[in-house]
N, C-alpha and C. Protein backbone atom coordinates (compact mmCIF):
# COMPACT_ATOMS: atom_id res chain seq x y z
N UNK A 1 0.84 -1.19 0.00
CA UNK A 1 0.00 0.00 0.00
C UNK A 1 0.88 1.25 0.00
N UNK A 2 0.32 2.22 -1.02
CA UNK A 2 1.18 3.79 -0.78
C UNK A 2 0.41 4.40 -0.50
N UNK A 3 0.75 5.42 0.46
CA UNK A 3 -0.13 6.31 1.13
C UNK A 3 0.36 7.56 0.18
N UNK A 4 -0.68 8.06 -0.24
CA UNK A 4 -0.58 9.43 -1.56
C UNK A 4 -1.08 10.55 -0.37
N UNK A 5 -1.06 11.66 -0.21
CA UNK A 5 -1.82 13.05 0.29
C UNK A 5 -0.76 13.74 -1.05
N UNK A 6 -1.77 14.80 -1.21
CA UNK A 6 -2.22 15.88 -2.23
C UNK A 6 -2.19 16.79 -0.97
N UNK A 7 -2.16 18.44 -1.54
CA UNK A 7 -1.97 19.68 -0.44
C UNK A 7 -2.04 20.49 -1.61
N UNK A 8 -2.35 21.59 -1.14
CA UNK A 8 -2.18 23.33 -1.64
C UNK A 8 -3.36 23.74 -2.42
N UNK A 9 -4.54 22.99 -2.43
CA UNK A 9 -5.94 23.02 -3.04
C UNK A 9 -6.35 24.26 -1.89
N UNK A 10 -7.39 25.09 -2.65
CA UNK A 10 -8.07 26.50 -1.68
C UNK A 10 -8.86 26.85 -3.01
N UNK A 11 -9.36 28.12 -2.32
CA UNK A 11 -10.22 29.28 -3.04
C UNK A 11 -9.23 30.07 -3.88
N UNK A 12 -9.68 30.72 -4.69
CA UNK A 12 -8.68 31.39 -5.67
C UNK A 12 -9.86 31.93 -6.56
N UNK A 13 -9.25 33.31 -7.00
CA UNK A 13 -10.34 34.40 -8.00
C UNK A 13 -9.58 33.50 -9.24
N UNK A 14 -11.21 33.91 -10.29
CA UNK A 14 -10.91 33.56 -11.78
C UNK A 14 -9.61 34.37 -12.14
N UNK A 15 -8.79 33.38 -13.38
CA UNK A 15 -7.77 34.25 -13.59
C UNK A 15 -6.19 33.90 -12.50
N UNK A 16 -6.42 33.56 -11.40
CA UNK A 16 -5.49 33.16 -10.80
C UNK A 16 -4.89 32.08 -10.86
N UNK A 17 -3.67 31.43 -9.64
CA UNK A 17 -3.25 30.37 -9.50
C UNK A 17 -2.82 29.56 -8.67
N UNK A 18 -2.69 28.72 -8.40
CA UNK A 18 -2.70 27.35 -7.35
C UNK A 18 -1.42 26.46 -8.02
N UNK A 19 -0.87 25.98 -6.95
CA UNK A 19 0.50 24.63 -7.17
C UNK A 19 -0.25 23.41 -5.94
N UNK A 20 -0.99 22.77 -6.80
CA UNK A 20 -0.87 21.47 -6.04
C UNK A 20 0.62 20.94 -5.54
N UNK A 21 0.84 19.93 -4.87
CA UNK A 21 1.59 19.39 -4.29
C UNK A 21 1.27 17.86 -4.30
N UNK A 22 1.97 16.87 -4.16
CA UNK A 22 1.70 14.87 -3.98
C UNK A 22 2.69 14.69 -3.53
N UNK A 23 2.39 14.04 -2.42
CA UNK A 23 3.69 12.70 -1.81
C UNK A 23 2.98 11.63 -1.87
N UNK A 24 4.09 11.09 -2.28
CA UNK A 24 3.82 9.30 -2.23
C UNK A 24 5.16 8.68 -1.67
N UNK A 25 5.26 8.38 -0.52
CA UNK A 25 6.45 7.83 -0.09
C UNK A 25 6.86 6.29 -0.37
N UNK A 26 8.33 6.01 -0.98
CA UNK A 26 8.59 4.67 -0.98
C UNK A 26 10.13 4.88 -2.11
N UNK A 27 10.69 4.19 -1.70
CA UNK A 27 11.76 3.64 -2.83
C UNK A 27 12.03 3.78 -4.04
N UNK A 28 10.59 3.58 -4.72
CA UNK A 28 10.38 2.98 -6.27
C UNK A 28 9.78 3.65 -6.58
N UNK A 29 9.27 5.26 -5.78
CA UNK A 29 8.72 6.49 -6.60
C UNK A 29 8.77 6.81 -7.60
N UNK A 30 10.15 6.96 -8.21
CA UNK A 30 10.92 6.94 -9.58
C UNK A 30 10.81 6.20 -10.90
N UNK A 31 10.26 4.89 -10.46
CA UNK A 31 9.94 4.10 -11.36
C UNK A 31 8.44 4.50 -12.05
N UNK A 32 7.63 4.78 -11.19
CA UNK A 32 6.52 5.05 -11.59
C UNK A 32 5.34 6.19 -12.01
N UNK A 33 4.98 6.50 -13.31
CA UNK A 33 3.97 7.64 -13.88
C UNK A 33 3.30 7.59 -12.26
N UNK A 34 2.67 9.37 -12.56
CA UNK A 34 2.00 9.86 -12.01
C UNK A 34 0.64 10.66 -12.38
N UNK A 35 -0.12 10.68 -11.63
CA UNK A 35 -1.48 11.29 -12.72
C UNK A 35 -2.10 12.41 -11.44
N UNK A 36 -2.63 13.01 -12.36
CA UNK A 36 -3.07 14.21 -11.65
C UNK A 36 -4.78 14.05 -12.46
N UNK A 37 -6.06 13.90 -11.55
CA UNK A 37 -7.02 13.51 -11.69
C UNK A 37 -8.31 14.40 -11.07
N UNK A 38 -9.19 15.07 -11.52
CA UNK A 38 -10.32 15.78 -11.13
C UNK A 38 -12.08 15.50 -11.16
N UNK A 39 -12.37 15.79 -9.92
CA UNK A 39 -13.76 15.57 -9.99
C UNK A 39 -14.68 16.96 -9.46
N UNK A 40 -15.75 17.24 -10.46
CA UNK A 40 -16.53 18.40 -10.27
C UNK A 40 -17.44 17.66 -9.64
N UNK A 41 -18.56 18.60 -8.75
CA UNK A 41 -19.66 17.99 -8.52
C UNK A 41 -20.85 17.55 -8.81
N UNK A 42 -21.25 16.27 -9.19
CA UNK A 42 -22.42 15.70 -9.98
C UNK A 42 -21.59 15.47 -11.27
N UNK A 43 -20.57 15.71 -11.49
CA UNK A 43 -19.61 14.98 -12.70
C UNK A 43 -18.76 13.72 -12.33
N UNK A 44 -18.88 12.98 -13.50
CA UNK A 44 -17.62 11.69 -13.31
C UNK A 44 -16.06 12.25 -13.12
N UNK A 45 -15.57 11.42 -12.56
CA UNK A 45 -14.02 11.74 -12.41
C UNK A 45 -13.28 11.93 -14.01
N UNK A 46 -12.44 13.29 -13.80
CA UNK A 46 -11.45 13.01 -15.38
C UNK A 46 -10.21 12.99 -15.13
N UNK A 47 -9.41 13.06 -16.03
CA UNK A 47 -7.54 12.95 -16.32
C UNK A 47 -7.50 14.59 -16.10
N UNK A 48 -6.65 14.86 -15.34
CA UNK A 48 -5.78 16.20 -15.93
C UNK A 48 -4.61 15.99 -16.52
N UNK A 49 -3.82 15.32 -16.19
CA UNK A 49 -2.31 15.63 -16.30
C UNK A 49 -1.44 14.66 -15.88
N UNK A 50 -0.64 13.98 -16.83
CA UNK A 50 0.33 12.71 -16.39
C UNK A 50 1.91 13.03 -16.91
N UNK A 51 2.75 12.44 -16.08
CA UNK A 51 4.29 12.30 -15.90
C UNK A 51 4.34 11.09 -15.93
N UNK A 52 5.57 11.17 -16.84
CA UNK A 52 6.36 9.76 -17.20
C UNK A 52 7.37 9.55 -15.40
N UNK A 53 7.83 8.14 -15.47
CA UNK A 53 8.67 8.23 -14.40
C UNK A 53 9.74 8.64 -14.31
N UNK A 54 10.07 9.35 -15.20
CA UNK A 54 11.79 10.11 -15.55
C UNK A 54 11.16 11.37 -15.54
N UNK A 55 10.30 11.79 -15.53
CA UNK A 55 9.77 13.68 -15.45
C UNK A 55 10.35 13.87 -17.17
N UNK A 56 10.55 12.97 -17.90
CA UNK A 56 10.77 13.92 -19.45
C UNK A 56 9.24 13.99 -20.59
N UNK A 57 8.53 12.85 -19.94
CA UNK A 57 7.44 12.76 -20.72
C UNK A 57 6.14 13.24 -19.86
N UNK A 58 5.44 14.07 -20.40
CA UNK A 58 4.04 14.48 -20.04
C UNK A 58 3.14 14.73 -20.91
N UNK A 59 1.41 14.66 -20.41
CA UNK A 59 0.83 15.02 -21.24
C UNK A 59 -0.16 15.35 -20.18
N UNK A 60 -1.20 15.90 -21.25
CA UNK A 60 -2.19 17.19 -20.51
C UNK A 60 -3.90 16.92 -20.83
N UNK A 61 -5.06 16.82 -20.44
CA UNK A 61 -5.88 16.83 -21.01
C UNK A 61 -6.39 18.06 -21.76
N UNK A 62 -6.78 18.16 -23.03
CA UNK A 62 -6.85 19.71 -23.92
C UNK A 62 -7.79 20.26 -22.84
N UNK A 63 -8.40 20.07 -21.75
CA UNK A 63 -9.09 21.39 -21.11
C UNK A 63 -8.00 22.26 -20.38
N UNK A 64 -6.72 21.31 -20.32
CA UNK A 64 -5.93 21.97 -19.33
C UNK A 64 -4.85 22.86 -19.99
N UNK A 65 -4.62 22.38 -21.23
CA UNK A 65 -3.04 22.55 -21.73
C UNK A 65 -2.94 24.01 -21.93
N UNK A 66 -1.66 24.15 -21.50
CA UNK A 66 -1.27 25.63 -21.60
C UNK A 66 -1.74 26.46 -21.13
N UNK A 67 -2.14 25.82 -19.73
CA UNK A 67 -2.79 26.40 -18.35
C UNK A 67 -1.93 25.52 -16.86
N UNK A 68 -2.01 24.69 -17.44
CA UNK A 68 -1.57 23.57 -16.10
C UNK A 68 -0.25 23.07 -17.02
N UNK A 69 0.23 22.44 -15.93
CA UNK A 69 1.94 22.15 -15.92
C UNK A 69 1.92 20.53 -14.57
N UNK A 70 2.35 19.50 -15.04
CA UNK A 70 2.84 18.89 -14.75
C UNK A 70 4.52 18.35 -14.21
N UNK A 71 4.79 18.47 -12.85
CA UNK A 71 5.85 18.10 -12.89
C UNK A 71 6.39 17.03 -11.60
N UNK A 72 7.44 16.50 -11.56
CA UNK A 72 7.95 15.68 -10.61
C UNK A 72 9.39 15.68 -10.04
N UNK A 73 9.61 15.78 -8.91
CA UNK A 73 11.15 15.81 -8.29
C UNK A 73 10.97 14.46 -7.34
N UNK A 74 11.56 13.61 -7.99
CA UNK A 74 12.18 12.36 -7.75
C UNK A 74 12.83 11.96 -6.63
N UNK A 75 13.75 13.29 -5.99
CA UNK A 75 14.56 13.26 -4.67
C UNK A 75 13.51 13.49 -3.72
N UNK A 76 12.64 14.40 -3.77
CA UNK A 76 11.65 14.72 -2.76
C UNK A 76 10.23 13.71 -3.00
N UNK A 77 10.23 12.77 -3.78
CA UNK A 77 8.82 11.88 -3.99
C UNK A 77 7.46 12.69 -4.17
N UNK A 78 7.95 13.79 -4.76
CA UNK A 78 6.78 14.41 -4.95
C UNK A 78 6.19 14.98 -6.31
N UNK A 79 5.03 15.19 -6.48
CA UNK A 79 4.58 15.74 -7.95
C UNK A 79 3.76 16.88 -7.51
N UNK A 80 3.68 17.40 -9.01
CA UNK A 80 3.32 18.95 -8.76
C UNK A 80 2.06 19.01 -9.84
N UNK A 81 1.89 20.17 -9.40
CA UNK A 81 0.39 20.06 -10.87
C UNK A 81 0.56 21.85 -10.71
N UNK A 82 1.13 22.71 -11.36
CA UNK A 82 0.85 24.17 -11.70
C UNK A 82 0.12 24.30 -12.55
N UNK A 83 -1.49 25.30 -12.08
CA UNK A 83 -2.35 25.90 -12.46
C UNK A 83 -1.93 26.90 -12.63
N UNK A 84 -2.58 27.74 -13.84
CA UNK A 84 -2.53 28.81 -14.32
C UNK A 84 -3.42 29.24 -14.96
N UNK A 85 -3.89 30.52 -14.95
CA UNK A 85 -5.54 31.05 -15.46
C UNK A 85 -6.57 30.27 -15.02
N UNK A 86 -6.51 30.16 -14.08
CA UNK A 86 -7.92 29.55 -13.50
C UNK A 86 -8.84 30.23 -13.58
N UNK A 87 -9.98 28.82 -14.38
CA UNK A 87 -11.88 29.11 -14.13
C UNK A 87 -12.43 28.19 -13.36
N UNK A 88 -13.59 29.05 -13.71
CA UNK A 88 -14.52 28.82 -12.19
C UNK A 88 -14.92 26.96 -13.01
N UNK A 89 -14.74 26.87 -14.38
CA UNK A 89 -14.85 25.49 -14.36
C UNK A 89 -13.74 24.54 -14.27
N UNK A 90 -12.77 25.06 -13.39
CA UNK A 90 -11.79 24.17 -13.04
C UNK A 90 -11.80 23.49 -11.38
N UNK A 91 -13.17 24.25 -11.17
CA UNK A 91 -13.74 23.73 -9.57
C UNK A 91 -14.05 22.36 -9.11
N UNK A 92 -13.12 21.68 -8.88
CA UNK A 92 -13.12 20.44 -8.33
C UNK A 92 -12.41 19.80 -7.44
N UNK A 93 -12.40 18.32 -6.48
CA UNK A 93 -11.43 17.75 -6.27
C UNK A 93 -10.58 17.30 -7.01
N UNK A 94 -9.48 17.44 -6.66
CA UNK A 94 -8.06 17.14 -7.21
C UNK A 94 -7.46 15.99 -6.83
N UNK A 95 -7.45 14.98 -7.25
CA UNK A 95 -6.44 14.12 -6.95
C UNK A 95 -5.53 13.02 -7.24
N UNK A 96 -4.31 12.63 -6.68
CA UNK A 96 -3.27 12.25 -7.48
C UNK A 96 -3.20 10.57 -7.25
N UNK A 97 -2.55 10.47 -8.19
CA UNK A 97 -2.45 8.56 -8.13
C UNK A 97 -1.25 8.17 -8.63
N UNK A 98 -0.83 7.15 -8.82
CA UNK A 98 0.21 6.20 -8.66
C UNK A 98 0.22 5.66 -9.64
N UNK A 99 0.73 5.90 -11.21
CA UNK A 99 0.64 5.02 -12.13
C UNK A 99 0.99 3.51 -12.32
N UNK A 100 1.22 3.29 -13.36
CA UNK A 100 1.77 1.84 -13.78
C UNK A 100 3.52 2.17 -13.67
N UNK A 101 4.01 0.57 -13.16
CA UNK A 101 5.29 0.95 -13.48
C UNK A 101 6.14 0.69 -14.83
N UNK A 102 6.92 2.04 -14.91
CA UNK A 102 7.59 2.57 -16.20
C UNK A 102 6.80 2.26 -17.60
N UNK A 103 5.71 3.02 -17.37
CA UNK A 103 4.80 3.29 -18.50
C UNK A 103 4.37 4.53 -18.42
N UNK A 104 4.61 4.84 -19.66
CA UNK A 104 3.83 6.20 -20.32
C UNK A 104 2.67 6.42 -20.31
N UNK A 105 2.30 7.10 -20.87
CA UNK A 105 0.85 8.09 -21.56
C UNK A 105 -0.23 7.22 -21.10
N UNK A 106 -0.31 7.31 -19.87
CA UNK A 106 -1.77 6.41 -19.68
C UNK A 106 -3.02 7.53 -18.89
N UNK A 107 -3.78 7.20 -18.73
CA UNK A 107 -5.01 8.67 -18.53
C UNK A 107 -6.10 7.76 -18.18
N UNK A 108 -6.46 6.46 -18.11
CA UNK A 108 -7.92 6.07 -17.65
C UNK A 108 -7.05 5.85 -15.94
N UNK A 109 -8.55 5.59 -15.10
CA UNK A 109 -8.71 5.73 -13.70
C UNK A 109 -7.94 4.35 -13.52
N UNK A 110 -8.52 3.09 -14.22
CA UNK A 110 -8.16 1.74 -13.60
C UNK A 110 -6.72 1.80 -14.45
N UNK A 111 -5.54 1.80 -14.70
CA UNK A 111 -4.74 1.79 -14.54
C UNK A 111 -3.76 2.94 -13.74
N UNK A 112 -4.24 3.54 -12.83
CA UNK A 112 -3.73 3.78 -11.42
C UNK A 112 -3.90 3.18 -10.48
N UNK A 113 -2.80 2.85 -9.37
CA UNK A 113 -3.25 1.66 -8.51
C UNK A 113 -3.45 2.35 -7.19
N UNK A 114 -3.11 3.51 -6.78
CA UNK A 114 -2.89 4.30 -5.75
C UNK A 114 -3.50 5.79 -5.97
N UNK A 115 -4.30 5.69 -4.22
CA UNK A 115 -4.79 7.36 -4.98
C UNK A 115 -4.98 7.89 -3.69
N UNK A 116 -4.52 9.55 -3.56
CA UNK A 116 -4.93 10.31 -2.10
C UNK A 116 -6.48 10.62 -2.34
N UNK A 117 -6.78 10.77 -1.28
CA UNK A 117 -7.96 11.61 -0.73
C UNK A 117 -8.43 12.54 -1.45
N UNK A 118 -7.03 13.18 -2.21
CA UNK A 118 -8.01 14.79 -3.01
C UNK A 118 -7.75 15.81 -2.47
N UNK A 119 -7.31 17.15 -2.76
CA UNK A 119 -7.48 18.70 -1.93
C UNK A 119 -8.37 19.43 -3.18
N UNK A 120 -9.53 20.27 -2.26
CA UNK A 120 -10.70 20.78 -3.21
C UNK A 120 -9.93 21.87 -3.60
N UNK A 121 -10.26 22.53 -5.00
CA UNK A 121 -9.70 23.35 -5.38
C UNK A 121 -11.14 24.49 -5.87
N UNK A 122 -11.65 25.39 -5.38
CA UNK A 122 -12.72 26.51 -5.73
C UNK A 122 -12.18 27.54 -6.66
N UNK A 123 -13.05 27.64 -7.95
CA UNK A 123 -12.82 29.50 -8.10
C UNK A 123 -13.10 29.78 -8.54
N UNK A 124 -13.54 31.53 -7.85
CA UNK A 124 -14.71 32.18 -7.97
C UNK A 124 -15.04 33.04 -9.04
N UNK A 125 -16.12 33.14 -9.79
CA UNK A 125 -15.76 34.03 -10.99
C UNK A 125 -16.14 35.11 -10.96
């Protein structure tokens, strides 16, 4: 079992910005994609944003790209998710998971095996 927590989710005006935060503690952090995952309310869960396990490969879902930023530091076991221009339809829980190991470009829910709790992210328009 990996224990994931997510942090730095809040309120924020349209137009602004937020840096999620993920730990996932263990050894073999490195080996494994990471996904950055959102749920609005009365909506199904979607993909935002995935890292390869080397931090050279990422990809974005088109609601996000060239707004949000994906990234990972390997020494600290942690991943990042930078928002930028935030809307009020980016109002959801946030949360991160544990990909497959040393695999790429993956974006559905069941191939993550690990997932935090979520930090809500609001904003207001």
């Amino acid at each position: 079992q990996v224990h994931v927590v997510e942090s730095g989710g809040g309120l924020v005006q349209a137009g602004g910005s937020l840096r999620l935060s993920c730990t996932a503690p263990g050894r073999t952090f490195s080996s494994y994609a990471m996904g950055w995952f959102r749920q609005a309310p009365g909506k199904e869960r979607e993909f935002v944003a995935g890292i390869g396990w080397s931090g050279d490969r990422t990809w974005h879902a088109d609601s996000v790209k060239g707004r949000f930023t994906i990234t990972r530091d390997n020494a600290k076991n942690t991943v990042y998710l930078q928002m930028n221009s935030l809307k009020a339809e980016d109002t959801a829980v946030y949360s991160c998971a544990v990909g497959p190991y040393y695999t790429d470009y993956v974006t559905r829910g069941d191939e993550f095996a690990y997932w935090g709790l979520g930090t809500q992210v609001t904003v207001s328009s």
